[in-house]
C-alpha atoms as a PDB file:
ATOM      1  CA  UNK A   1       8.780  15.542  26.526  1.00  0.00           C
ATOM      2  CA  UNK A   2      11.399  16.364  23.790  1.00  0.00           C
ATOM      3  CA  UNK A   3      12.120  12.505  23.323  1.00  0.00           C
ATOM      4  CA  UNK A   4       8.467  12.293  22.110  1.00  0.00           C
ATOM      5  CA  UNK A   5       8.481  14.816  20.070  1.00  0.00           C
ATOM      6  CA  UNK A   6      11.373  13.365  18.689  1.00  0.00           C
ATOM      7  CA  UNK A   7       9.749   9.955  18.450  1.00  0.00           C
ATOM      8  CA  UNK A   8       6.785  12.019  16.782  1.00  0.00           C
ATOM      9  CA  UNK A   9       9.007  13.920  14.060  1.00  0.00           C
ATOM     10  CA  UNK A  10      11.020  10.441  13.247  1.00  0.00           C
ATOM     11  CA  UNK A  11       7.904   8.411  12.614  1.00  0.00           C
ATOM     12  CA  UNK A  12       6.315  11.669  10.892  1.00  0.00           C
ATOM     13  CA  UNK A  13       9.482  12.011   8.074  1.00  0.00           C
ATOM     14  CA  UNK A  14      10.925   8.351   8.129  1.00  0.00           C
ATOM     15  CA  UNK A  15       8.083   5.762   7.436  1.00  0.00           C
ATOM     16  CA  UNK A  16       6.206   8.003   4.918  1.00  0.00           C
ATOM     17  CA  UNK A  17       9.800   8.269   3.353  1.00  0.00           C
ATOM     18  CA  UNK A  18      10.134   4.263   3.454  1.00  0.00           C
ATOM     19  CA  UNK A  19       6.920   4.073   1.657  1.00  0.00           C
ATOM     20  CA  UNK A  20       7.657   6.567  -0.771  1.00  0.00           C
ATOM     21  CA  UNK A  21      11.368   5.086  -1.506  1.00  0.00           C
ATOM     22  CA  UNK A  22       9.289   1.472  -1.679  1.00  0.00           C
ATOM     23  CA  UNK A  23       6.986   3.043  -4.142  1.00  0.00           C
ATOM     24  CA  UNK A  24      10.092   4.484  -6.209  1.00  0.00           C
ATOM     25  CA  UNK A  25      11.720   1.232  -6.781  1.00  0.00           C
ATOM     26  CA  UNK A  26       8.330  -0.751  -7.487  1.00  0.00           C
ATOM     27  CA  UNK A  27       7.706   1.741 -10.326  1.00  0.00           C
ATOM     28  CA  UNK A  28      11.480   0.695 -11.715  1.00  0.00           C
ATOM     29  CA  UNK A  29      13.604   3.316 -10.841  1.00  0.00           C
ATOM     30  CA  UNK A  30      16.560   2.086  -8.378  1.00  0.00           C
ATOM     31  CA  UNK A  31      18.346   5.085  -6.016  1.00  0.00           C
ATOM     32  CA  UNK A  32      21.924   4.391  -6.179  1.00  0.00           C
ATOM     33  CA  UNK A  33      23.442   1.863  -3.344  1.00  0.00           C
ATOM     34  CA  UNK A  34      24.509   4.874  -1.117  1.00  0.00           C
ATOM     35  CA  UNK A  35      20.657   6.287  -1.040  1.00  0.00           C
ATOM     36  CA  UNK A  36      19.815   2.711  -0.544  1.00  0.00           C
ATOM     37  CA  UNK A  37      21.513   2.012   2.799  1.00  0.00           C
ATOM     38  CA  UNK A  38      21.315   6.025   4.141  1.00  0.00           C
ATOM     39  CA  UNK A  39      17.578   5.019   4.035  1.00  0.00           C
ATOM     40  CA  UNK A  40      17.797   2.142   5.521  1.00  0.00           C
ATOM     41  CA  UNK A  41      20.152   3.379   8.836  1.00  0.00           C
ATOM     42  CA  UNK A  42      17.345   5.890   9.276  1.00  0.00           C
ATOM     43  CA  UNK A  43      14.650   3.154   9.028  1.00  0.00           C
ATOM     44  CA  UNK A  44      16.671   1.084  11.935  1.00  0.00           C
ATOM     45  CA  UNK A  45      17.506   4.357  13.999  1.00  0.00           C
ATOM     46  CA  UNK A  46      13.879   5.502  14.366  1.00  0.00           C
ATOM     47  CA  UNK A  47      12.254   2.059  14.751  1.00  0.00           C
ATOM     48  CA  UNK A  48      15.006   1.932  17.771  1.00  0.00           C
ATOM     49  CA  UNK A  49      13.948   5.318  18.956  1.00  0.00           C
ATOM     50  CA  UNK A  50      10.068   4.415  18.590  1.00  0.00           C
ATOM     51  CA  UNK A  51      10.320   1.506  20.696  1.00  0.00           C
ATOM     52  CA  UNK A  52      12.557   3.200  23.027  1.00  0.00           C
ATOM     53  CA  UNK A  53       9.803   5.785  23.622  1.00  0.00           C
ATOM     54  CA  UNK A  54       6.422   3.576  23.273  1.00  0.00           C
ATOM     55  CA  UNK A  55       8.017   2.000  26.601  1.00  0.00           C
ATOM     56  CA  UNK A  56       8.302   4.603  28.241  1.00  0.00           C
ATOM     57  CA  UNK A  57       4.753   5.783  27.559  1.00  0.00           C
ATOM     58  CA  UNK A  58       3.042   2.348  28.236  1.00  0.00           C
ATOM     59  CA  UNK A  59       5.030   1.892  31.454  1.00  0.00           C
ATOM     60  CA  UNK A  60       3.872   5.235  32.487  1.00  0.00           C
ATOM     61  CA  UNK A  61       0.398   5.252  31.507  1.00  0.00           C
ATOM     62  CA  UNK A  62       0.361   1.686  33.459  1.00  0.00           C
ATOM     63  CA  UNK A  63       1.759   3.405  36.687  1.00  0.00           C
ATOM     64  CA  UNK A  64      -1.508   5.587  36.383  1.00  0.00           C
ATOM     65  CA  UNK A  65      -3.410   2.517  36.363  1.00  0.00           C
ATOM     66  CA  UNK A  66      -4.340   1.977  32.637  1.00  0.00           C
ATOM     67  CA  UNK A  67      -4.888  -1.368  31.641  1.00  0.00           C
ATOM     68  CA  UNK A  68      -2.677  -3.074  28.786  1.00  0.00           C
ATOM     69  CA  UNK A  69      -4.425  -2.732  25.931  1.00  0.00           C
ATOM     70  CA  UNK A  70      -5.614   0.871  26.917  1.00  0.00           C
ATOM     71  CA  UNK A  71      -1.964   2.219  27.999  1.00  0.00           C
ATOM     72  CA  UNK A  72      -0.576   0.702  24.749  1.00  0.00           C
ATOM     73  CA  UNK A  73      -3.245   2.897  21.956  1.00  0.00           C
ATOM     74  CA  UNK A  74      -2.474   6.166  24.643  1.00  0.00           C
ATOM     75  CA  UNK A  75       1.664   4.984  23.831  1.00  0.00           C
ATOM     76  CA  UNK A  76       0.966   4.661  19.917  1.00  0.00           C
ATOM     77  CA  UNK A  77      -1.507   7.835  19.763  1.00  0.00           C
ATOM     78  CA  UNK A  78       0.992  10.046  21.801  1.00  0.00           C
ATOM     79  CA  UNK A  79       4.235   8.797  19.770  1.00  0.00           C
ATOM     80  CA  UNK A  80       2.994   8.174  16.597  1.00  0.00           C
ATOM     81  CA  UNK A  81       1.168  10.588  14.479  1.00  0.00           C
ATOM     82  CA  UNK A  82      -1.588   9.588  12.815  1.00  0.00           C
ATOM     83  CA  UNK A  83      -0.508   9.365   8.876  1.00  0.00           C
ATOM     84  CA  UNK A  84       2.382   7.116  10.267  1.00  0.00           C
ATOM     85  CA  UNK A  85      -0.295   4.942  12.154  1.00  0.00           C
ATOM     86  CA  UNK A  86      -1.860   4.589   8.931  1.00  0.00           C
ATOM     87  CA  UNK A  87       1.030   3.609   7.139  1.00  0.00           C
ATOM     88  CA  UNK A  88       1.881   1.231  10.099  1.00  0.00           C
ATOM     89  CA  UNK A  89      -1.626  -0.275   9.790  1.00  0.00           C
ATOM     90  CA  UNK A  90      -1.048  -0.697   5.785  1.00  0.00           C
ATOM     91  CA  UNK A  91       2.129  -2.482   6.410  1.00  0.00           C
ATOM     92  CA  UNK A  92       0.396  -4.967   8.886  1.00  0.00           C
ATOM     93  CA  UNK A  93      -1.914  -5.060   6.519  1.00  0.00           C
ATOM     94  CA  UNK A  94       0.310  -5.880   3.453  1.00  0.00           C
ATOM     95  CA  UNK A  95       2.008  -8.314   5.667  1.00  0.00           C
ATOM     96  CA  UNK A  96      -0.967 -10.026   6.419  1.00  0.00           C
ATOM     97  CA  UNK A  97      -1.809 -10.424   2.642  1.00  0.00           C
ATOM     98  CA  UNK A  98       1.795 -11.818   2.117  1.00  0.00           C
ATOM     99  CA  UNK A  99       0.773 -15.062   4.825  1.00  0.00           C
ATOM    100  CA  UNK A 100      -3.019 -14.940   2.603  1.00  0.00           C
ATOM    101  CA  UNK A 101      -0.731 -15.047  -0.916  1.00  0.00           C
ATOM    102  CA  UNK A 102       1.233 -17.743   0.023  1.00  0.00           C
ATOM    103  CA  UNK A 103      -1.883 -20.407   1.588  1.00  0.00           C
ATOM    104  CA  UNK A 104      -3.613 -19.594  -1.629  1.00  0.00           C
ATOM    105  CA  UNK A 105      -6.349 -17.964   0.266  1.00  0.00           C
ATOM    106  CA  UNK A 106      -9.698 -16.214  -1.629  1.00  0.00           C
ATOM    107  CA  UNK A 107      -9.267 -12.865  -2.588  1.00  0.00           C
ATOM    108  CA  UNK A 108     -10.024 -10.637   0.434  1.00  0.00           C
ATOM    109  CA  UNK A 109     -13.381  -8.998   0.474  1.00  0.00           C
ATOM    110  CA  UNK A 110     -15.161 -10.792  -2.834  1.00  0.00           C
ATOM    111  CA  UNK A 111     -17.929 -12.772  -1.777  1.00  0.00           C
ATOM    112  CA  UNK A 112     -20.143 -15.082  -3.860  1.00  0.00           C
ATOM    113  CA  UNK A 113     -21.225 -13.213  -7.212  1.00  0.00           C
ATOM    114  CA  UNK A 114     -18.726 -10.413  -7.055  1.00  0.00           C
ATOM    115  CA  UNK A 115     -16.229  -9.955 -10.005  1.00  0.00           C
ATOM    116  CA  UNK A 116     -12.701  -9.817  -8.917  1.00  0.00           C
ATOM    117  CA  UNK A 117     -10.583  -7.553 -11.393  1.00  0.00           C
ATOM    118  CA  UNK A 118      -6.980  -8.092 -11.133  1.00  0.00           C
ATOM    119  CA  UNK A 119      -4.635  -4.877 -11.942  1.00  0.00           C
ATOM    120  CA  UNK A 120      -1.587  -5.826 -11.231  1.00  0.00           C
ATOM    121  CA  UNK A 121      -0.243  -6.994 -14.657  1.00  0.00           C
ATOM    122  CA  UNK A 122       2.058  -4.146 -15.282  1.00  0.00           C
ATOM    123  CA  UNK A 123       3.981  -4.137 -12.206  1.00  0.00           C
ATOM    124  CA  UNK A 124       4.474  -7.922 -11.564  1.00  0.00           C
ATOM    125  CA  UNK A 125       7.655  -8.492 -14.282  1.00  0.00           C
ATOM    126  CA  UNK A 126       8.932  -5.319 -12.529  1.00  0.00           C
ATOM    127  CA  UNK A 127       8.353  -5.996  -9.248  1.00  0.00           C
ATOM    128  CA  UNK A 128      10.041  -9.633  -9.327  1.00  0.00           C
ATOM    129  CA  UNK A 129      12.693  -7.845 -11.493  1.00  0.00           C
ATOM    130  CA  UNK A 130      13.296  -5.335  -8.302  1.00  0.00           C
ATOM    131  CA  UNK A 131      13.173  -8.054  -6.046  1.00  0.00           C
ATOM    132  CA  UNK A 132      16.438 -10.159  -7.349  1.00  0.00           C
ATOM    133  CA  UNK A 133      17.920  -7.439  -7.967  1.00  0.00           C
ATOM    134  CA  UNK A 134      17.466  -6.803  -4.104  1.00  0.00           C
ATOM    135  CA  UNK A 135      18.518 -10.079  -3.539  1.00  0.00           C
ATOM    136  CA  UNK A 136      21.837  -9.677  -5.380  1.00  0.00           C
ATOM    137  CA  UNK A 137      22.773  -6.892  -3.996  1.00  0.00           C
ATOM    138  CA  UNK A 138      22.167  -8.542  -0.178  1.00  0.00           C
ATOM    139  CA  UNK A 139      24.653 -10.944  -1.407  1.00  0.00           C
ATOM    140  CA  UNK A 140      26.997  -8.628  -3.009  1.00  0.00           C
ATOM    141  CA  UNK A 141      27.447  -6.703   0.081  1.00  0.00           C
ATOM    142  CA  UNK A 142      27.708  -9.684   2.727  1.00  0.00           C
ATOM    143  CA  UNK A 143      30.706 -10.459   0.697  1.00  0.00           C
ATOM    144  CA  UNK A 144      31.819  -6.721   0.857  1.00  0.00           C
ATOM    145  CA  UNK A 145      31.384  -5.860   4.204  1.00  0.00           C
ATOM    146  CA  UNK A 146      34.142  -7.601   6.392  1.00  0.00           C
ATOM    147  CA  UNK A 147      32.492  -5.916  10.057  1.00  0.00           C
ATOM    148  CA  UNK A 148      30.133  -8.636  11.266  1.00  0.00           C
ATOM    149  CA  UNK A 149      27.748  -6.734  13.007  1.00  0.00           C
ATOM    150  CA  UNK A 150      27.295  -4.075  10.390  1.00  0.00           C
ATOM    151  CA  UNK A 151      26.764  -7.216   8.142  1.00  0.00           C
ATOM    152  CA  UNK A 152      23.865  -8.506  10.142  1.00  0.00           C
ATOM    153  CA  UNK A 153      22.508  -5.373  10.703  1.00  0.00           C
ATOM    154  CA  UNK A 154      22.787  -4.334   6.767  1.00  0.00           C
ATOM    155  CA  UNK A 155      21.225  -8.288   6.142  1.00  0.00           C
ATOM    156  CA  UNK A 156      18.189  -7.764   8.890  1.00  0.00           C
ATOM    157  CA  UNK A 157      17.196  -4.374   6.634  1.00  0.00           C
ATOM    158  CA  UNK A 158      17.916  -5.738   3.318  1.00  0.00           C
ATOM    159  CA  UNK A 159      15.702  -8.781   4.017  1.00  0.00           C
ATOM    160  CA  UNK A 160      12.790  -6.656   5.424  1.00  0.00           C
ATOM    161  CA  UNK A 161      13.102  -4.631   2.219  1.00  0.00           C
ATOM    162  CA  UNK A 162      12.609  -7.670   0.282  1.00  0.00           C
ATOM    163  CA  UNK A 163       9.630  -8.825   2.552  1.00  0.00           C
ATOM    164  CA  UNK A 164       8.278  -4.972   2.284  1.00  0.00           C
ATOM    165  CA  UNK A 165       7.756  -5.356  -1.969  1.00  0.00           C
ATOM    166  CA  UNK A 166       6.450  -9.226  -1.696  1.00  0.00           C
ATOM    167  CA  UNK A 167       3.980  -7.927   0.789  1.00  0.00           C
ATOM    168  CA  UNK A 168       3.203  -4.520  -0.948  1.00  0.00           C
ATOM    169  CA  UNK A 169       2.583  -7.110  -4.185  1.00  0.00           C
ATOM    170  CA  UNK A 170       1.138 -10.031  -2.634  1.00  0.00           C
ATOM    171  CA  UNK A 171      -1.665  -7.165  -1.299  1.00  0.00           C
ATOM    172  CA  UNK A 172      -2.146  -6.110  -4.531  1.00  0.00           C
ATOM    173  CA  UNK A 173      -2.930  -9.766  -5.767  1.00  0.00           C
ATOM    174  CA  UNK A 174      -5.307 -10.334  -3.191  1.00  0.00           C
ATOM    175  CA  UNK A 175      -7.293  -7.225  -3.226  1.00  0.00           C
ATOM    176  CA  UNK A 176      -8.137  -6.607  -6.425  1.00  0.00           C
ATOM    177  CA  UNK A 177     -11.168  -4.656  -7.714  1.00  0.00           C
ATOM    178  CA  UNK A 178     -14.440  -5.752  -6.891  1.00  0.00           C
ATOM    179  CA  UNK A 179     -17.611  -5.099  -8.959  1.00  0.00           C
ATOM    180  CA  UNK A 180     -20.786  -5.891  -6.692  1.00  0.00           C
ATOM    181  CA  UNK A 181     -23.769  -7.788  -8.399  1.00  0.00           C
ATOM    182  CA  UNK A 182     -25.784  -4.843  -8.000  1.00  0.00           C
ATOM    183  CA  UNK A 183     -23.502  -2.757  -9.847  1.00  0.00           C
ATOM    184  CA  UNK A 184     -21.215  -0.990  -7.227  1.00  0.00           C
ATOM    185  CA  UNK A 185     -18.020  -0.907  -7.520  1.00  0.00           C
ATOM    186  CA  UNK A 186     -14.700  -1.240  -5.125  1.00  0.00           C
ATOM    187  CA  UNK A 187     -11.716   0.096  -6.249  1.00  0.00           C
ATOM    188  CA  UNK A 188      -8.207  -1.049  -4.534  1.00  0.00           C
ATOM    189  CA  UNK A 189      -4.626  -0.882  -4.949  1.00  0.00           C
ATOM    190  CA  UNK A 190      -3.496  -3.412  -1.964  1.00  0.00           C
ATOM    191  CA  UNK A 191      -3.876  -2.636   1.580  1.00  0.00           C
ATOM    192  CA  UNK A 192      -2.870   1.501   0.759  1.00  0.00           C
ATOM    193  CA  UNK A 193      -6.135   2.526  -0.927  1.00  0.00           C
ATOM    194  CA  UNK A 194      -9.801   1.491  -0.786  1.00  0.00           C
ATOM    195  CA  UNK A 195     -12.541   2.975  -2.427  1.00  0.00           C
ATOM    196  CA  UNK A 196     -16.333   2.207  -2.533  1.00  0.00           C
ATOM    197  CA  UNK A 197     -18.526   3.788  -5.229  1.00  0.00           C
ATOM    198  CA  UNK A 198     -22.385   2.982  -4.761  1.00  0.00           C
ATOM    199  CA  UNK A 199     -24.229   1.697  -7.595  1.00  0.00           C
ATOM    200  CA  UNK A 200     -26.058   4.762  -8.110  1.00  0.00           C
ATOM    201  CA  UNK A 201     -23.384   7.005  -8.475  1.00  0.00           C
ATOM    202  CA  UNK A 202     -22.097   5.333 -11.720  1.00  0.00           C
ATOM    203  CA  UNK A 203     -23.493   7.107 -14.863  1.00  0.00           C
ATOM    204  CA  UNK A 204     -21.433   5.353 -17.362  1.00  0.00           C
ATOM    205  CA  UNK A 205     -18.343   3.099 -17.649  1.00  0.00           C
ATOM    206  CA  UNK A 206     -15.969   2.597 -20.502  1.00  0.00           C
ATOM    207  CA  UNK A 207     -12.958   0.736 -21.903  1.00  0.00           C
ATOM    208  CA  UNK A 208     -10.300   4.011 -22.371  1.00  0.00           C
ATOM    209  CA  UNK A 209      -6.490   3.226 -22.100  1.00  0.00           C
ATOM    210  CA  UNK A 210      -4.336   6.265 -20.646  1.00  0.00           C
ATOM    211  CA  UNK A 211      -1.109   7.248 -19.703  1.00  0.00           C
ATOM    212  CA  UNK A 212      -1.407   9.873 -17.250  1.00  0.00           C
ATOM    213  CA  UNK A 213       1.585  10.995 -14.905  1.00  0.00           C
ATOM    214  CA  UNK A 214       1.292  11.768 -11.148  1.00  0.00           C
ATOM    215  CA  UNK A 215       1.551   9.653  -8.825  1.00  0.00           C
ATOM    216  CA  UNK A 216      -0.369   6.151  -7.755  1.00  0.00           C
ATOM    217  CA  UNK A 217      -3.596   8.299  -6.407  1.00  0.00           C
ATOM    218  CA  UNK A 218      -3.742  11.712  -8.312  1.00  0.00           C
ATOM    219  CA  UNK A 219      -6.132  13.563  -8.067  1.00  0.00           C
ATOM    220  CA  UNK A 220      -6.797  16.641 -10.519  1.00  0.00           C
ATOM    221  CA  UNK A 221      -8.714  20.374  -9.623  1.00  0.00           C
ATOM    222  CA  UNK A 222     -11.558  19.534 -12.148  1.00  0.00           C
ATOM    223  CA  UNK A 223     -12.802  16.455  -9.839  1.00  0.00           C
ATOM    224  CA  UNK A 224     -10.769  13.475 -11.888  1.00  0.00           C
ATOM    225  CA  UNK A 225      -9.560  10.580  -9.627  1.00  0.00           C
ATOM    226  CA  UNK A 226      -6.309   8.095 -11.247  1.00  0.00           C
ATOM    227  CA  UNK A 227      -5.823   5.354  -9.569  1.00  0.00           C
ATOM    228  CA  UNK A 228      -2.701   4.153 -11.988  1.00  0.00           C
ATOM    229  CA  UNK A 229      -0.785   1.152 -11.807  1.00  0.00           C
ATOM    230  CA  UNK A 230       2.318   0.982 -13.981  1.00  0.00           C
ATOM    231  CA  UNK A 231       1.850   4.348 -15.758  1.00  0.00           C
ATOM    232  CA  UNK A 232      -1.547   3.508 -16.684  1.00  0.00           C
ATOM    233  CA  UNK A 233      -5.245   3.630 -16.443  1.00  0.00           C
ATOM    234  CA  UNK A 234      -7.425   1.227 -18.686  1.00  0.00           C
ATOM    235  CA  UNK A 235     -10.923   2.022 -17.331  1.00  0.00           C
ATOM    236  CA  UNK A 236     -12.753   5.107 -16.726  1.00  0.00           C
ATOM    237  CA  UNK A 237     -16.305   5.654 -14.949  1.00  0.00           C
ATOM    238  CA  UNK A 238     -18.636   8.471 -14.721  1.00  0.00           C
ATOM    239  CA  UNK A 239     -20.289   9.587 -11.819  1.00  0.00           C
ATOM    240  CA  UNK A 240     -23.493  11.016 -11.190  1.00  0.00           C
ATOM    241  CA  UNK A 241     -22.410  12.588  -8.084  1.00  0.00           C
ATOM    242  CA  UNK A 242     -19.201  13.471  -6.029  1.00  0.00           C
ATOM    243  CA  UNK A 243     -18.122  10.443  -4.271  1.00  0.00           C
ATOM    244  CA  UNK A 244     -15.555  11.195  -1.144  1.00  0.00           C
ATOM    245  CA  UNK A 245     -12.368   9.007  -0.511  1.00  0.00           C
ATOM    246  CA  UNK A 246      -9.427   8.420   1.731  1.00  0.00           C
ATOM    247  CA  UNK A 247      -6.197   8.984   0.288  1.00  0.00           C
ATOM    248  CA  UNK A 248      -3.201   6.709   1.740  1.00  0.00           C
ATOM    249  CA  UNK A 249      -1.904   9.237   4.147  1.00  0.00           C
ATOM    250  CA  UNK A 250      -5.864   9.838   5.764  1.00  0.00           C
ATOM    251  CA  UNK A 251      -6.173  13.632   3.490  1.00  0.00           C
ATOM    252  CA  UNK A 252      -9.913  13.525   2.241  1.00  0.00           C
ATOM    253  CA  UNK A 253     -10.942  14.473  -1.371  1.00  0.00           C
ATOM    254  CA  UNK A 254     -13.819  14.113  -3.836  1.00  0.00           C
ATOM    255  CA  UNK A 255     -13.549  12.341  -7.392  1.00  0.00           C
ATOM    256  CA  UNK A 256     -16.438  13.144 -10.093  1.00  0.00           C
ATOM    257  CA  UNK A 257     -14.339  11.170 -12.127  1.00  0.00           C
ATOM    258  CA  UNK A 258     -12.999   7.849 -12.152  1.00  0.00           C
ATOM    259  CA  UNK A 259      -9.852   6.395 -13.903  1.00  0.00           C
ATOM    260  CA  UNK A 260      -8.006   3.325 -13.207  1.00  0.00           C
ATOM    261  CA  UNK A 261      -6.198   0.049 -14.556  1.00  0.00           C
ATOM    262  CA  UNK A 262      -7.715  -3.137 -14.603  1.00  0.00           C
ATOM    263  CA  UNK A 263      -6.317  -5.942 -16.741  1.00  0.00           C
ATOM    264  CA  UNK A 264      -8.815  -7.305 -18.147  1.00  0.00           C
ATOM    265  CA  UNK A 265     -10.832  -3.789 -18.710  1.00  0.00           C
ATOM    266  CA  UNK A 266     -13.630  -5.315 -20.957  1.00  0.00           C
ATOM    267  CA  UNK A 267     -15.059  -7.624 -18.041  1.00  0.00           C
ATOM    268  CA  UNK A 268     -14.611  -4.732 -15.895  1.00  0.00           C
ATOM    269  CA  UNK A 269     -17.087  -2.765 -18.002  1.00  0.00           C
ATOM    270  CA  UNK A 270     -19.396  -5.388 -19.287  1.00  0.00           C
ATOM    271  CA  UNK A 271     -20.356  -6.291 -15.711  1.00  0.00           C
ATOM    272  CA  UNK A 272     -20.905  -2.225 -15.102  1.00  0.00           C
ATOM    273  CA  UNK A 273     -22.762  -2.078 -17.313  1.00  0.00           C
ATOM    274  CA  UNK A 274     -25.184  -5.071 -15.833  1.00  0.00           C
ATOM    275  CA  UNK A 275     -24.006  -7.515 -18.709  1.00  0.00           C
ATOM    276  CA  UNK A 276     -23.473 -11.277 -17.891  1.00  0.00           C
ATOM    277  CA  UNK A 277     -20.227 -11.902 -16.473  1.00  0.00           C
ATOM    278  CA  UNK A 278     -19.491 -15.600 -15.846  1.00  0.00           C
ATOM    279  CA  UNK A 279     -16.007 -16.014 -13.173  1.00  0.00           C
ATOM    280  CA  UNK A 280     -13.509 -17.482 -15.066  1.00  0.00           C
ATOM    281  CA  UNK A 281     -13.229 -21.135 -14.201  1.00  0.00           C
ATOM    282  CA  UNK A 282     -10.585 -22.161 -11.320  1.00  0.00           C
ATOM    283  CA  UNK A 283      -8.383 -24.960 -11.918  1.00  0.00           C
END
């Protein structure tokens, strides 16, 4: 079974490493050209080798009889560790808020009364900023590279990479925070992270602009969550109690603490706090 455990190690070190490198140039800072398309030849070899390998598991476990949907999870669970299923699952999930973004579609999960709180004002300029520059350089190097096939394959990659940051984006647009009429609160940052917080576990909510460093979730030993979007936090919330959460790669932790970025932090507090919060008006 050494393909599988190849198929394993190659899903285990390559698509958390896509994510991360996706994460590095949405926060502005672009690996030179050669990083670029090493990444990218190890993205194409081990999605090759992963479907290689899921065949040959779901034709086998249908020779034992399975039935399709059953012999394709036993494929996925015995091929694909579990952090890399969840990072699978946020991309099909990100992907799916790209097709939401585009029909105009209601914020996911806000339902009559909620307050959505949009945080993604200091990554959009970047993130369109990254994304022509990705363009560009697609169309810099179809003009450099004079091997056809290594140009389509180099296009096919560079497009998905393009698709990748809309989608990681357009999830962030349509999942923002969510702050429940009775006072609980829903914290989100696009398909990766998702956090409830029950009403009675707030003690207290204010306005408090920070700049901590660490990454998007960071979580310190003294119990205090960041959630921060473009090197900031704008909000933070005290809890009565330890509240558990899910980080992106399925480790579990506990936040006493709450900090994270909303753009309009005010609202975001007001309605906390059980003040009257009226939607703003669409049109």
């Amino acid at each position: 079974m050494s393909r599988v455990r190849a198929a394993r190690l190659a899903a285990a070190v390559v698509i958390p490493g896509e994510l991360l490198l996706v994460l590095v140039v949405a926060a502005g800072v672009r690996p030179p050209a050669a990083v670029l398309a090493a990444c990218e030849v190890l993205v194409a070899a081990a999605l090759l080798l992963e479907a290689w390998v899921l065949r040959s598991l779901y034709a086998a476990e249908r020779a034992r009889g399975a039935v399709p949907g059953e012999a394709l999870r036993a494929a996925v669970r015995a091929a694909v560790p579990a952090a890399a299923r969840r990072l699978l699952l946020h991309e099909l999930r990100a992907a799916a808020s790209l097709v939401r973004w585009m029909l105009r579609r209601p914020p996911h999960g806000v339902a009559a009364g909620d307050l959505p709180a949009a945080y993604t004002g200091p990554q959009t300029a970047m993130m369109y900023g990254m994304v022509f520059v990705s363009v560009v350089e697609t169309a810099v190097l179809a003009l450099l590279i004079p091997w056809p096939a290594v140009h389509r394959v180099v296009l096919v990659l560079d497009v998905y990479g393009v698709a990748l940051l809309l989608a990681m984006h357009a999830a962030c647009v349509t999942r923002p925070h969510v702050v429940r009429p009775d006072g609980s609160l829903r914290l989100r940052y696009g398909a990766l992270f998702d956090l409830a917080v029950p009403a009675d576990a707030i003690a207290s909510a204010r306005v408090d602009r920070r700049y901590p460093e660490g990454r998007l979730v960071s979580l310190s030993g003294d119990g205090v969550l960041d959630l921060i979007v473009g090197g900031q936090t704008t909000v933070t919330v005290e809890l009565s109690r330890a509240v558990g959460f899910t980080r992106p790669l399925g480790a579990r932790g506990e936040a006493r603490l709450l900090r994270f970025h909303a753009d309009d932090p005010g609202a975001v507090v007001a309605a906390l706090r059980g003040a009257a919060v009226t939607p703003p008006r669409q049109g």
